[in-house]
Protein backbone atom coordinates (compact mmCIF):
# COMPACT_ATOMS: atom_id res chain seq x y z
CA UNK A 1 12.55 -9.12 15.73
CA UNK A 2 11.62 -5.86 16.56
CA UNK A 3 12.50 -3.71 13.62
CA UNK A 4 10.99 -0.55 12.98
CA UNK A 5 9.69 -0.24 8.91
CA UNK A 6 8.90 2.44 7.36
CA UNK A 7 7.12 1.57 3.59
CA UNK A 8 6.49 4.65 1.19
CA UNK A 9 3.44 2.98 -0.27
CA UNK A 10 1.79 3.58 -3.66
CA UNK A 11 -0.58 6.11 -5.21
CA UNK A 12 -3.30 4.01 -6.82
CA UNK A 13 -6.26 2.27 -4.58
CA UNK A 14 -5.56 -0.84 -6.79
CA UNK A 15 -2.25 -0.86 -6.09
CA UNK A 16 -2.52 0.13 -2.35
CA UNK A 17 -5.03 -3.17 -2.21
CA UNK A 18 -2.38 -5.42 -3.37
CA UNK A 19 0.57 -4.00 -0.84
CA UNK A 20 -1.27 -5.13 1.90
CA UNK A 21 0.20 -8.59 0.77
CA UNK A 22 3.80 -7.02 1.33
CA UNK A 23 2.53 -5.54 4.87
CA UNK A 24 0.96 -9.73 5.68
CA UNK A 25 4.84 -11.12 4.82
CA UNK A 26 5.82 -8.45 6.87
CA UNK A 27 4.41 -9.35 9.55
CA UNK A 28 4.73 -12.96 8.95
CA UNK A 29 8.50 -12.65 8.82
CA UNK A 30 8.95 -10.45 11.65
CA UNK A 31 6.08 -10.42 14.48
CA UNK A 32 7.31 -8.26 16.92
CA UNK A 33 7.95 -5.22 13.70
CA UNK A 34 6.11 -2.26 14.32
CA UNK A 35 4.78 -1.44 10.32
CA UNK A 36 3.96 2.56 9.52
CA UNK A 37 2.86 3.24 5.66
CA UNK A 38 3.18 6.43 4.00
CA UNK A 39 0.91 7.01 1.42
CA UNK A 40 -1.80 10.00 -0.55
CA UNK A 41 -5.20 10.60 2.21
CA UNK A 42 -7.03 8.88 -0.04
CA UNK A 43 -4.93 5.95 0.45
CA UNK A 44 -5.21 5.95 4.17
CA UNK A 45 -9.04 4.40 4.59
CA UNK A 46 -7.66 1.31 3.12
CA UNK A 47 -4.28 1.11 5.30
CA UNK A 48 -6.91 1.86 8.54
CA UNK A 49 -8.67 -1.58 7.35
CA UNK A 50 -5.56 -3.63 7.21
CA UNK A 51 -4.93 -4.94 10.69
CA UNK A 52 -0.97 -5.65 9.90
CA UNK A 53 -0.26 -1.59 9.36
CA UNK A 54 0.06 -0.30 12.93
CA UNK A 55 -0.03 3.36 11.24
CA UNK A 56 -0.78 5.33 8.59
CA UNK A 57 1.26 8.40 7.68
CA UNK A 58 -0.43 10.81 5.02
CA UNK A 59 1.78 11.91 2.12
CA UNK A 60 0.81 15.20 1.57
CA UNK A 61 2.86 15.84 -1.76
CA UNK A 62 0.13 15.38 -4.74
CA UNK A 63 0.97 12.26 -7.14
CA UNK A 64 4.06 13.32 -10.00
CA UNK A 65 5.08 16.25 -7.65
CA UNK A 66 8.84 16.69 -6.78
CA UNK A 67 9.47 20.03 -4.35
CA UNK A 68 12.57 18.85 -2.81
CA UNK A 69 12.55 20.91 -0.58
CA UNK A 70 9.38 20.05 1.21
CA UNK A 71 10.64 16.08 0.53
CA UNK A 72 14.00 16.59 2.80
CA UNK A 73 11.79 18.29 5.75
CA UNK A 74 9.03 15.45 5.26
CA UNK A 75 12.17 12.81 5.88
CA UNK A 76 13.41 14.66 9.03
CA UNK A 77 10.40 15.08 10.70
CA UNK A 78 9.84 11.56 10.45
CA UNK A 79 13.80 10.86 11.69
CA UNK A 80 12.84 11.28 15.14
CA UNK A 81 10.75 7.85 14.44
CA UNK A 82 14.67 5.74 14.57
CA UNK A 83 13.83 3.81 11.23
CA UNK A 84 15.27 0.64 11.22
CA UNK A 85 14.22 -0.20 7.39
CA UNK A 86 12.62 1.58 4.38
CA UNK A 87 10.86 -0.55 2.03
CA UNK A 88 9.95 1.73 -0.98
CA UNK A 89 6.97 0.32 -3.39
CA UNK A 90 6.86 3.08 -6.39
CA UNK A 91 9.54 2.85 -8.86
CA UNK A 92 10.50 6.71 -8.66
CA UNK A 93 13.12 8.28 -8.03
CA UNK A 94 11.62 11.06 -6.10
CA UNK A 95 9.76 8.22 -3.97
CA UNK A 96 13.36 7.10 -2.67
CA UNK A 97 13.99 11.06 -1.02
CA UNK A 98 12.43 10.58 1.87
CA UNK A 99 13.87 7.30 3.35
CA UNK A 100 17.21 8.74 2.49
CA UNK A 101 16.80 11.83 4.40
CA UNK A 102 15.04 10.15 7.06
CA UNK A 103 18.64 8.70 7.83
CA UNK A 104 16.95 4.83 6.99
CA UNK A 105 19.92 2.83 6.95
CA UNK A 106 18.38 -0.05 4.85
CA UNK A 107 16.27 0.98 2.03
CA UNK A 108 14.86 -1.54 -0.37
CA UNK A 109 13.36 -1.77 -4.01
CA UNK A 110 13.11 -2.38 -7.24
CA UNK A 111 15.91 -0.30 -9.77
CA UNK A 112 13.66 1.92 -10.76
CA UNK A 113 14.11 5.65 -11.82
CA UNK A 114 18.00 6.97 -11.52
CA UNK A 115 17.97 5.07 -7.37
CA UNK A 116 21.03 4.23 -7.14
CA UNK A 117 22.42 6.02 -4.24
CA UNK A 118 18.96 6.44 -3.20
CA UNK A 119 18.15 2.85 -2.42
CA UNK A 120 21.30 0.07 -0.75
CA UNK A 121 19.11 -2.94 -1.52
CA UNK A 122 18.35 -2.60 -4.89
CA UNK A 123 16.33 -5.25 -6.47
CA UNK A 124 16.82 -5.74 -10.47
CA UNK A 125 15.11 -8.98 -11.48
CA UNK A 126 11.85 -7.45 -11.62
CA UNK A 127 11.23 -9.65 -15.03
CA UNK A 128 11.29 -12.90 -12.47
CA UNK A 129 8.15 -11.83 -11.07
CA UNK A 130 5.23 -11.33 -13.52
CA UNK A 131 2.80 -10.37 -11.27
CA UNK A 132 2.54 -6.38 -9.52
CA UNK A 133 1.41 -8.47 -6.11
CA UNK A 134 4.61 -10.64 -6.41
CA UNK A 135 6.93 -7.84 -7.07
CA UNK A 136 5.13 -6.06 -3.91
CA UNK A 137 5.30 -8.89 -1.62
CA UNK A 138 9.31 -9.95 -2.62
CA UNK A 139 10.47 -7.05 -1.30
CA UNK A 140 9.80 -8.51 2.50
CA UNK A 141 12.62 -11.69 1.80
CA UNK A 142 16.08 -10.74 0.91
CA UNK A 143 17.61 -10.25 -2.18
CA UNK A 144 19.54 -14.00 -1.86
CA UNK A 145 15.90 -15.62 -0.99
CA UNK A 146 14.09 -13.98 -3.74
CA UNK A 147 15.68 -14.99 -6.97
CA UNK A 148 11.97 -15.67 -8.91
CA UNK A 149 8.61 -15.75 -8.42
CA UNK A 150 8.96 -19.28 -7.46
CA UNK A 151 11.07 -18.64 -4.41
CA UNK A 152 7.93 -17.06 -3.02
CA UNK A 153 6.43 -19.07 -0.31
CA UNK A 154 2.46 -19.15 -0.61
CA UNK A 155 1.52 -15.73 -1.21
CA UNK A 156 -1.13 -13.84 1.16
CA UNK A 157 -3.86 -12.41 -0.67
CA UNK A 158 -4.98 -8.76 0.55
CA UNK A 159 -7.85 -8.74 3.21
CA UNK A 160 -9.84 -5.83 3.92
CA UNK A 161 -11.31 -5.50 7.42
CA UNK A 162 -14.93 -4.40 7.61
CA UNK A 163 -16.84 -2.73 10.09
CA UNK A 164 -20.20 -3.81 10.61
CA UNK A 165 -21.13 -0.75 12.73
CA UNK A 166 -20.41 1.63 9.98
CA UNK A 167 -21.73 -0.30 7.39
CA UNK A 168 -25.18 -0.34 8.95
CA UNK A 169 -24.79 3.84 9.38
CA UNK A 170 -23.82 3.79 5.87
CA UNK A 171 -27.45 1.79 4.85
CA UNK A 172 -29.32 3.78 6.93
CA UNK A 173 -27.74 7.36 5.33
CA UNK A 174 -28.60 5.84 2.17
CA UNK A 175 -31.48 4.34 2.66
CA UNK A 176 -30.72 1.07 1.13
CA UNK A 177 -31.77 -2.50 2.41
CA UNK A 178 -30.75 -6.07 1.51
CA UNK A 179 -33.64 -7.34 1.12
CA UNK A 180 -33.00 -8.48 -2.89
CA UNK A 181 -29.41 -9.61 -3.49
CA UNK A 182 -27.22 -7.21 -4.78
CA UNK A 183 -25.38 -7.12 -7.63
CA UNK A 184 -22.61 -4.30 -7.26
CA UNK A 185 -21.46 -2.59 -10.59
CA UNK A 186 -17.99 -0.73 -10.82
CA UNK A 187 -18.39 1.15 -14.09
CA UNK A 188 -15.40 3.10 -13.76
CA UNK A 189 -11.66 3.38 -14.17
CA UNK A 190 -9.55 6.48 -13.06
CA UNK A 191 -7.01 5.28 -15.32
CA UNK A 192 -8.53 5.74 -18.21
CA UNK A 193 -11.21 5.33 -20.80
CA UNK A 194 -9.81 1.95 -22.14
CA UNK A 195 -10.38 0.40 -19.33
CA UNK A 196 -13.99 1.24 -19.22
CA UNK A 197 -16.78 -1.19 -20.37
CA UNK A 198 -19.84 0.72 -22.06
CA UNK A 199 -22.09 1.94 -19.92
CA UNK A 200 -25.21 0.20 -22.25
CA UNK A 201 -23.31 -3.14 -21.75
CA UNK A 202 -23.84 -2.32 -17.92
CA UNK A 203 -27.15 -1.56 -18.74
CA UNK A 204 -27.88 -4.59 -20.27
CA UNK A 205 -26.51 -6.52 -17.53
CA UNK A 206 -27.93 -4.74 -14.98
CA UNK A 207 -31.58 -5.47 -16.65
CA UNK A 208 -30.92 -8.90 -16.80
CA UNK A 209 -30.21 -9.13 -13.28
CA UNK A 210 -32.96 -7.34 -11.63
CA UNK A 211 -35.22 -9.11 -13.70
CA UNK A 212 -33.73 -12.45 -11.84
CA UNK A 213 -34.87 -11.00 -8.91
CA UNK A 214 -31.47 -8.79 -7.62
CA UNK A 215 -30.85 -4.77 -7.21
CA UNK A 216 -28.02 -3.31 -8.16
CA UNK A 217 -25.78 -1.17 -6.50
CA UNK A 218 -23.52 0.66 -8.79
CA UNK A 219 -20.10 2.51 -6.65
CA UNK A 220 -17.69 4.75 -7.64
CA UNK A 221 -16.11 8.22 -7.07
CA UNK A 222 -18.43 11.60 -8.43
CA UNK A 223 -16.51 11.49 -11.44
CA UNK A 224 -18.51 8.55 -12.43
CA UNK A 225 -21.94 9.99 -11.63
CA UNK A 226 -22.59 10.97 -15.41
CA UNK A 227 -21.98 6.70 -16.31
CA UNK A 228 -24.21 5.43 -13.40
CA UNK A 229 -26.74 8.23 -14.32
CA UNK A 230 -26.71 6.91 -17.90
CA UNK A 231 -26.76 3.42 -16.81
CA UNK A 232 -30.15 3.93 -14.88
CA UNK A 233 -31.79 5.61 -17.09
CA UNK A 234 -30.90 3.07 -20.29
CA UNK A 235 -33.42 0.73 -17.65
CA UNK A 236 -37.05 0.67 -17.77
CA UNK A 237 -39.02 2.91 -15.58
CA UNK A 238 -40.25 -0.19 -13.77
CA UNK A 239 -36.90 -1.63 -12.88
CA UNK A 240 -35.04 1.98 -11.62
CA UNK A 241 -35.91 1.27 -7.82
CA UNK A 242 -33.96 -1.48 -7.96
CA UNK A 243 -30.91 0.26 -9.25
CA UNK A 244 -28.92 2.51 -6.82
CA UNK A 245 -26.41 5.31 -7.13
CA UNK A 246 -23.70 5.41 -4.96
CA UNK A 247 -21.28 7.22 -7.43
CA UNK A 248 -19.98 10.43 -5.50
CA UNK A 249 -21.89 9.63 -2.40
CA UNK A 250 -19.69 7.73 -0.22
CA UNK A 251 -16.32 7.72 1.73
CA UNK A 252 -14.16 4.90 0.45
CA UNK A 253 -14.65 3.23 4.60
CA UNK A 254 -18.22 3.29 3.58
CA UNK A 255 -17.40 2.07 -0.09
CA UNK A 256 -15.82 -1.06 1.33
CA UNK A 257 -18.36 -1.99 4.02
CA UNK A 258 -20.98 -1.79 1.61
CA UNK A 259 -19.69 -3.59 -1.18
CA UNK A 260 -19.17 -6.63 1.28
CA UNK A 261 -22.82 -6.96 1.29
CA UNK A 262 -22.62 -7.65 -2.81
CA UNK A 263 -23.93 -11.48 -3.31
CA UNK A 264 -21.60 -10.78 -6.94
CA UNK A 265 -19.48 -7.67 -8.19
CA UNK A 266 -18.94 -6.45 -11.76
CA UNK A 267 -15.91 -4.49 -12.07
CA UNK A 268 -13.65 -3.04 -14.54
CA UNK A 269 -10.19 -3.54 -13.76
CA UNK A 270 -10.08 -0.46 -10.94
CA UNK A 271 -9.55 0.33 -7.51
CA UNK A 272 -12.87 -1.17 -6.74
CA UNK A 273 -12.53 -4.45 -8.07
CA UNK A 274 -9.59 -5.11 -6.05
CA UNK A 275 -11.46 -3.94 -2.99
CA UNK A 276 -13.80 -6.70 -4.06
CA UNK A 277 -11.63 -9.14 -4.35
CA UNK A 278 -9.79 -8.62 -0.76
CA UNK A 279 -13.55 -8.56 0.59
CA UNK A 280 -14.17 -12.32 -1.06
CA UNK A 281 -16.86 -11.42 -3.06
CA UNK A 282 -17.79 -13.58 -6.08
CA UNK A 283 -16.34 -11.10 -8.98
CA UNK A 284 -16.09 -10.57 -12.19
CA UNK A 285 -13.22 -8.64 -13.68
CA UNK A 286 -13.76 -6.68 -16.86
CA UNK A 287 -10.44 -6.01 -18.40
CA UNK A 288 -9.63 -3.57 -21.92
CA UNK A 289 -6.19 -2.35 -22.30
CA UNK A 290 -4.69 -4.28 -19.15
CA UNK A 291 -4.29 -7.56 -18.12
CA UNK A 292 -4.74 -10.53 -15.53
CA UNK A 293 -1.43 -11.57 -16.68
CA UNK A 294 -0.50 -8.61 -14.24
CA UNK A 295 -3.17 -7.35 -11.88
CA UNK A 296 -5.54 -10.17 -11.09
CA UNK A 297 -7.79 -10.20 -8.79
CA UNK A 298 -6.92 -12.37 -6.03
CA UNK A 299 -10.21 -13.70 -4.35
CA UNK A 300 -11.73 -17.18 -4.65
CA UNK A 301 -14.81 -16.57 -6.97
CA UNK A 302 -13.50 -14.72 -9.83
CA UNK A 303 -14.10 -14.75 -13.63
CA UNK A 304 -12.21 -12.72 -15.86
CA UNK A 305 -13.51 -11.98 -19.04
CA UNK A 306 -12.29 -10.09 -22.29
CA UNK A 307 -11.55 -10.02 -25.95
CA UNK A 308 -9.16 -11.40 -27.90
CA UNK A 309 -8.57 -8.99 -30.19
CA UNK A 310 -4.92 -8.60 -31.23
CA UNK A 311 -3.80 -5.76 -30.22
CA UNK A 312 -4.96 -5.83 -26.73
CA UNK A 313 -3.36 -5.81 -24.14
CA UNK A 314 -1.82 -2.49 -24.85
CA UNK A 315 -1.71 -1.24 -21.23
CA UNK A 316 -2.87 2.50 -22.73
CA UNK A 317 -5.15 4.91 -20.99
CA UNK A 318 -6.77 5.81 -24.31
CA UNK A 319 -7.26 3.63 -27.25
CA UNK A 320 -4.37 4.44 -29.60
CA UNK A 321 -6.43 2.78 -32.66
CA UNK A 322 -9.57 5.01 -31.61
CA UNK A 323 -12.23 2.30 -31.21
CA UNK A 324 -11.91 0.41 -28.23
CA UNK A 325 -12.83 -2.71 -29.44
CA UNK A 326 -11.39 -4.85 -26.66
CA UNK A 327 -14.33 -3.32 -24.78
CA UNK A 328 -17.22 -2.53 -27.38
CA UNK A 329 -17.11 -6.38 -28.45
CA UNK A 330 -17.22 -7.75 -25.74
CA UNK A 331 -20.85 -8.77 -24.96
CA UNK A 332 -23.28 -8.50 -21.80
CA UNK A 333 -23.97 -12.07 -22.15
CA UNK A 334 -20.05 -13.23 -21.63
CA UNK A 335 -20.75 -11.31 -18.16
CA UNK A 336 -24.35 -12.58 -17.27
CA UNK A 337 -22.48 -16.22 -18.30
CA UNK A 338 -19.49 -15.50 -16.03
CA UNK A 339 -21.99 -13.79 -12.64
CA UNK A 340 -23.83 -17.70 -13.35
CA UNK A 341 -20.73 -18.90 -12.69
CA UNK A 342 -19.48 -16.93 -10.09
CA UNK A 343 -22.85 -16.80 -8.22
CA UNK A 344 -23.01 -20.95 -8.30
């Protein structure tokens, strides 16, 4: 089959991660299909390390913005490309535009937002399929194949390419070495504060581990600088060589060909730790307000750990009790347990 598909992919680097397992069935189903993705710049270093995606279109509309009228030139310009299919992965309506006025002739999805019209295969048993990565990867089968998640055949996982060119540029900018393992720390979340493990919790871990003879490596975007900063500093003087901050000082190509040098990662439930997991490293998954019910991460070597307190999962950005107690009681030594176990 040589269809041409167009997917309008999604916004979130957690969620782009776990699309690459719609892109695999893709190409599974239909070898000879020529796959483009649309989807934010940011987006685009992980579609350039997915070998299925044969190209990466940048959306240039900012995430929540409408402007119709820049939407209906957007799908023109890109009619001249003779669409055979439209896969559409965000539930918005304003997501559906483009395909339409594109001239797409099939465009699929889940009922999302006001689509009908919008969308001709319209998908409404999203309830069948419990996990985001299942939902993602359904939309590849028809709607007659894919009655639940057990209709699925085996699922790919997501699998990040790496470069090992760059990644030696990228340890030579930064002057770091692998000498000691390293123990990569994700401290952050950009969705929110309650899905953020305190900082002194990563401290604590982060002690424990260097004194076993590891660094630590701790990634993220420069909105994080202020937790890694905090997170050094809560370590003695001694130990601070062996802790390194990446925060704010690398591209996300060079975010993902370093972190496939981690011997373990640490990660809240972010972007980053489902980089991690499509890179195979042993991980350990941090989760507050969300849950693995829904987002796992989908590697070999992964522990998840978290409270269970009763009101989590709540699935809010902010605690709405004010004290974040899925994450404040939830001790370094459950983690330093679960790295033992990942590391093993």
């Amino acid at each position: 089959m040589s269809e041409k598909i167009l997917v309008i992919g999604p916004s979130w680097v957690g969620d782009m991660v776990m699309s690459q397992s719609l892109y695999i069935s893709l190409k599974q189903l239909y070898p000879g299909a020529t796959l483009h993705v649309m989807a934010p710049a940011w987006c685009c270093a992980l579609l350039e390390r997915m070998p299925e995606v044969d190209k990466a279109i940048v959306m240039p509309l900012g995430h929540g913005v409408f402007k119709l009228t820049e939407r209906f030139r957007l799908g023109r310009a890109l009619a001249k490309e003779n669409y055979d299919w439209a896969i559409v992965q965000p539930n918005s309506m304003k997501s559906a535009l483009i395909p339409l006025f594109a001239g797409i002739r099939k465009r699929t999805g889940w009922k999302g937002e006001a689509r009908y019209g919008l969308l001709n295969d319209l998908r409404s048993n999203k309830v069948n399929f419990p996990l985001m990565v299942e939902r993602y990867a359904a939309l590849a089968y028809t709607k007659a194949e894919m009655k639940d998640h057990h209709c699925l055949p085996a699922l790919p996982w997501p699998a990040l390419s790496v470069d090992p060119q760059n990644q030696q540029q990228a340890l030579n900018h930064l002057q770091l070495n692998t000498e000691r393992p390293i123990l990569a720390l994700c401290p952050g979340a950009e969705f929110g504060p309650a899905k953020r493990w305190p900082e002194q919790h990563y401290a604590e871990v982060a002690r424990k581990q260097i004194s076993e003879g590891r660094q630590v490596w701790i990634f993220g975007s420069a909105k994080d600088v202020v937790v890694a900063e905090t997170i050094r500093a809560s370590l003695p003087e001694a130990m601070r060589p062996h802790c390194h901050l990446l925060t704010g000082k690398t591209s996300l190509h060079q975010a993902i060909d370093l972190m496939a040098l981690a011997s373990v990662v640490v990660s809240n439930d972010s972007g980053l730790m489902h980089i991690a997991a499509a890179l195979q490293r042993p991980l350990v998954g941090v989760y507050g307000s969300t849950s693995p019910k829904y987002t796992p991460p989908l590697a070999e070597k992964v522990a998840v750990v978290h409270t269970d307190i009763e009101c989590r999962p709540c699935f809010k950005r902010e605690c709405p009790l004010g004290h974040l107690k899925c994450l404040k009681e939830l001790p370094p030594q459950d983690v330093n347990t679960a790295i033992d176990n990942v590391s093993s």
